[in-house]
Protein backbone atom coordinates (compact mmCIF):
# COMPACT_ATOMS: atom_id res chain seq x y z
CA UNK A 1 -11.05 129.35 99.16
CA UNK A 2 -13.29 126.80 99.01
CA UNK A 3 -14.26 127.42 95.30
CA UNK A 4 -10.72 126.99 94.47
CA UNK A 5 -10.35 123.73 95.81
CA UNK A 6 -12.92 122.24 94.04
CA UNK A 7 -12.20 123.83 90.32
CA UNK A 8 -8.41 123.28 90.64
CA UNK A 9 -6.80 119.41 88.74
CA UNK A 10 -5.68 116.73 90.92
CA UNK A 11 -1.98 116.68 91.02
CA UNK A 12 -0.31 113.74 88.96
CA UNK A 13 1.00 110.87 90.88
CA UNK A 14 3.37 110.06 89.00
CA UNK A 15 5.42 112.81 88.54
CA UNK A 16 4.81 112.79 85.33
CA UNK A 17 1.86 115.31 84.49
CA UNK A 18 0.47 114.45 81.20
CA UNK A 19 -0.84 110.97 82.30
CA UNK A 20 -1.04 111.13 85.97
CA UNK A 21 -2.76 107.41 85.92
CA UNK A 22 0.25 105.45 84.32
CA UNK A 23 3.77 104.96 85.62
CA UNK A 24 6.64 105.77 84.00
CA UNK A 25 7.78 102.39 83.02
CA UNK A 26 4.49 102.12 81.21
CA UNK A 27 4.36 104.89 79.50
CA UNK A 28 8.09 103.37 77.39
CA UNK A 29 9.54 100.51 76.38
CA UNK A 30 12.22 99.29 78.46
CA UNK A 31 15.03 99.59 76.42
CA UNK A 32 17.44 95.97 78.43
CA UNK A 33 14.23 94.35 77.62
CA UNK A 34 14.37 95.20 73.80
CA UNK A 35 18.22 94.62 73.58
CA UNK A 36 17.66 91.14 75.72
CA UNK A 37 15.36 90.18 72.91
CA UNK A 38 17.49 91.34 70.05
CA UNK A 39 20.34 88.92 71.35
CA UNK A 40 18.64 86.63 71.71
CA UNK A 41 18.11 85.83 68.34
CA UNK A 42 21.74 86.21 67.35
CA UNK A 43 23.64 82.59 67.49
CA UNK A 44 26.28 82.37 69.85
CA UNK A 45 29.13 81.85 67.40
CA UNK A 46 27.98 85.47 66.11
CA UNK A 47 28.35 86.75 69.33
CA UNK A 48 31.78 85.44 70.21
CA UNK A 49 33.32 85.53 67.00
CA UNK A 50 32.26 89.34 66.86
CA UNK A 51 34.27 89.58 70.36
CA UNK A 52 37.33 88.02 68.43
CA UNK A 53 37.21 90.36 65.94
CA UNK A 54 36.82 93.23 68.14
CA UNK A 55 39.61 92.08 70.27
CA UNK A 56 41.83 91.41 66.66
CA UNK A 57 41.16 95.39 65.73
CA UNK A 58 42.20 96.91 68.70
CA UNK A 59 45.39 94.65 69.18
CA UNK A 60 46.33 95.71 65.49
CA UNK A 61 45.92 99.35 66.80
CA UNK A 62 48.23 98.82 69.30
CA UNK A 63 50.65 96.53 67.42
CA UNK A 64 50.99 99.88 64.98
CA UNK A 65 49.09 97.82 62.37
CA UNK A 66 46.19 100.52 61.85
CA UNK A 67 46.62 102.71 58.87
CA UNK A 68 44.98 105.56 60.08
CA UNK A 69 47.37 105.20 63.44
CA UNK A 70 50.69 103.68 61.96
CA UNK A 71 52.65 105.12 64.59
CA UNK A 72 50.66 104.46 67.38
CA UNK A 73 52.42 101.52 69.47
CA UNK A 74 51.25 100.30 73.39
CA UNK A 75 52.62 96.81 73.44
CA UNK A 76 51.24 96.37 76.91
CA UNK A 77 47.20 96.76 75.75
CA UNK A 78 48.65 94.71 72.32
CA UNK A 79 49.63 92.09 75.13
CA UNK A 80 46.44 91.53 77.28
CA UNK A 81 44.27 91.86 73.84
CA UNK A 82 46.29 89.04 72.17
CA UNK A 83 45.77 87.10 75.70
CA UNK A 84 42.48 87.82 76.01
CA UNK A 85 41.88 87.18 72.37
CA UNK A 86 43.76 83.71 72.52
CA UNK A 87 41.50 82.75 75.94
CA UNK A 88 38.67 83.27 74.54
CA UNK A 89 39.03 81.42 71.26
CA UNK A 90 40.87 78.46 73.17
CA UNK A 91 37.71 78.31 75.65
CA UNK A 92 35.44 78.71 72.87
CA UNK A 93 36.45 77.24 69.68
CA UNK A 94 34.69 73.38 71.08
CA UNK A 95 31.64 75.78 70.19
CA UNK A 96 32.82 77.71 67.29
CA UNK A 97 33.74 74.65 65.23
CA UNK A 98 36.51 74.37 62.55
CA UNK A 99 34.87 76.39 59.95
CA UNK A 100 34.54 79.35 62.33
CA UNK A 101 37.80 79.06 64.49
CA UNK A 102 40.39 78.32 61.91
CA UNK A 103 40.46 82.15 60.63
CA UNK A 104 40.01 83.34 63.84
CA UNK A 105 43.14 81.33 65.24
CA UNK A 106 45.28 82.41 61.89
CA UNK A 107 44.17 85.96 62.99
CA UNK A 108 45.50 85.24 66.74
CA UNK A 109 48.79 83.71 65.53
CA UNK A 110 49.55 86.89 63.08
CA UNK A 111 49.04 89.14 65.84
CA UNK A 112 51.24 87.11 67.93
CA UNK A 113 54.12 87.15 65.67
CA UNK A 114 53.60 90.90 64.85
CA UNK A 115 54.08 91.10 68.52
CA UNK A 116 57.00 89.23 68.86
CA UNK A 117 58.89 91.43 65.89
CA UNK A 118 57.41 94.42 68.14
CA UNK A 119 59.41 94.47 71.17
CA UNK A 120 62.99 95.55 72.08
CA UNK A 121 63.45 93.01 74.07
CA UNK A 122 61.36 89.12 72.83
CA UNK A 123 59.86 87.15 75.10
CA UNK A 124 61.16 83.77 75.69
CA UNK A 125 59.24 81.12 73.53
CA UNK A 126 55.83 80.26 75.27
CA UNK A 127 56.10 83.29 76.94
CA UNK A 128 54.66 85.34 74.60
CA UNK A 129 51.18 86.60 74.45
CA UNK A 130 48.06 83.76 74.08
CA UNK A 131 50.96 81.61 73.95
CA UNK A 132 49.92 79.98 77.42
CA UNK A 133 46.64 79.09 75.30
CA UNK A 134 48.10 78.15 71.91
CA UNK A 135 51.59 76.94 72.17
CA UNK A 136 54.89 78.61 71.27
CA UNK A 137 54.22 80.54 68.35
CA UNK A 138 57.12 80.72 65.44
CA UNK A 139 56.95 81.51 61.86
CA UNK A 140 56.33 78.72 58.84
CA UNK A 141 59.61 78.92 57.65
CA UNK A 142 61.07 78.10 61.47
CA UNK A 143 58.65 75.27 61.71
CA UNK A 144 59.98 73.19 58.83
């Protein structure tokens, strides 16, 4: 028995068993650390106006705007994406600047019309979704 002892390998510590000296988190790259560093070279105005648009294509889904999905309609979701969509460019747009909010907003007031030809039943003006953000929103030719 004693022979056996002495020619037998030291079990790993690690759990690991090919490198029993290094610890997992060594042995790879942590992956939040890589992604932490990717975004932080992106500019913020990247960032956020990605957001918009993300929020802009899944309200169109769910106005029945998508091609691929023309029949799908959930105006509830189209409602809190508009909102959420209007929040975040009316919180935002000091940092966004003109150049970057302006199509973003004319995005954000399409969507809010579509939704207002959407429903059975309208909402009341300024009651509409983003509108606590933006203002009542009505077409051109109503504005004149």
């Amino acid at each position: 028995m004693t022979d056996e002892l002495s020619t037998s390998q030291p079990e790993p510590t690690s759990g690991e068993g090919s490198q029993p000296d290094r610890s997992p988190a060594e042995s790879r790259p942590d992956p939040m650390s890589t992604v932490s560093r990717d975004i932080a070279d992106v500019p913020s105005v990247e960032i956020i106006s990605t957001a918009a648009l993300h929020l802009m294509s899944a309200a169109a889904v769910n106005l029945g705007l998508a091609e691929d999905l023309p029949d799908h309609k959930d105006l509830d979701e189209a409602r809190s994406l508009i909102d959420a969509l209007a929040g975040l460019l009316d919180a935002s747009a000091p940092s966004l600047g003109h150049h970057h909010a302006a199509p973003l907003r004319d995005g954000l007031r399409s969507w809010q019309l579509a939704f207002k030809e959407a429903p059975p039943v309208p909402d009341k003006p300024g009651q509409g979704p983003g509108e606590k953000y933006t203002g009542a929103a009505h077409p051109a030719a109503a504005r004149r």
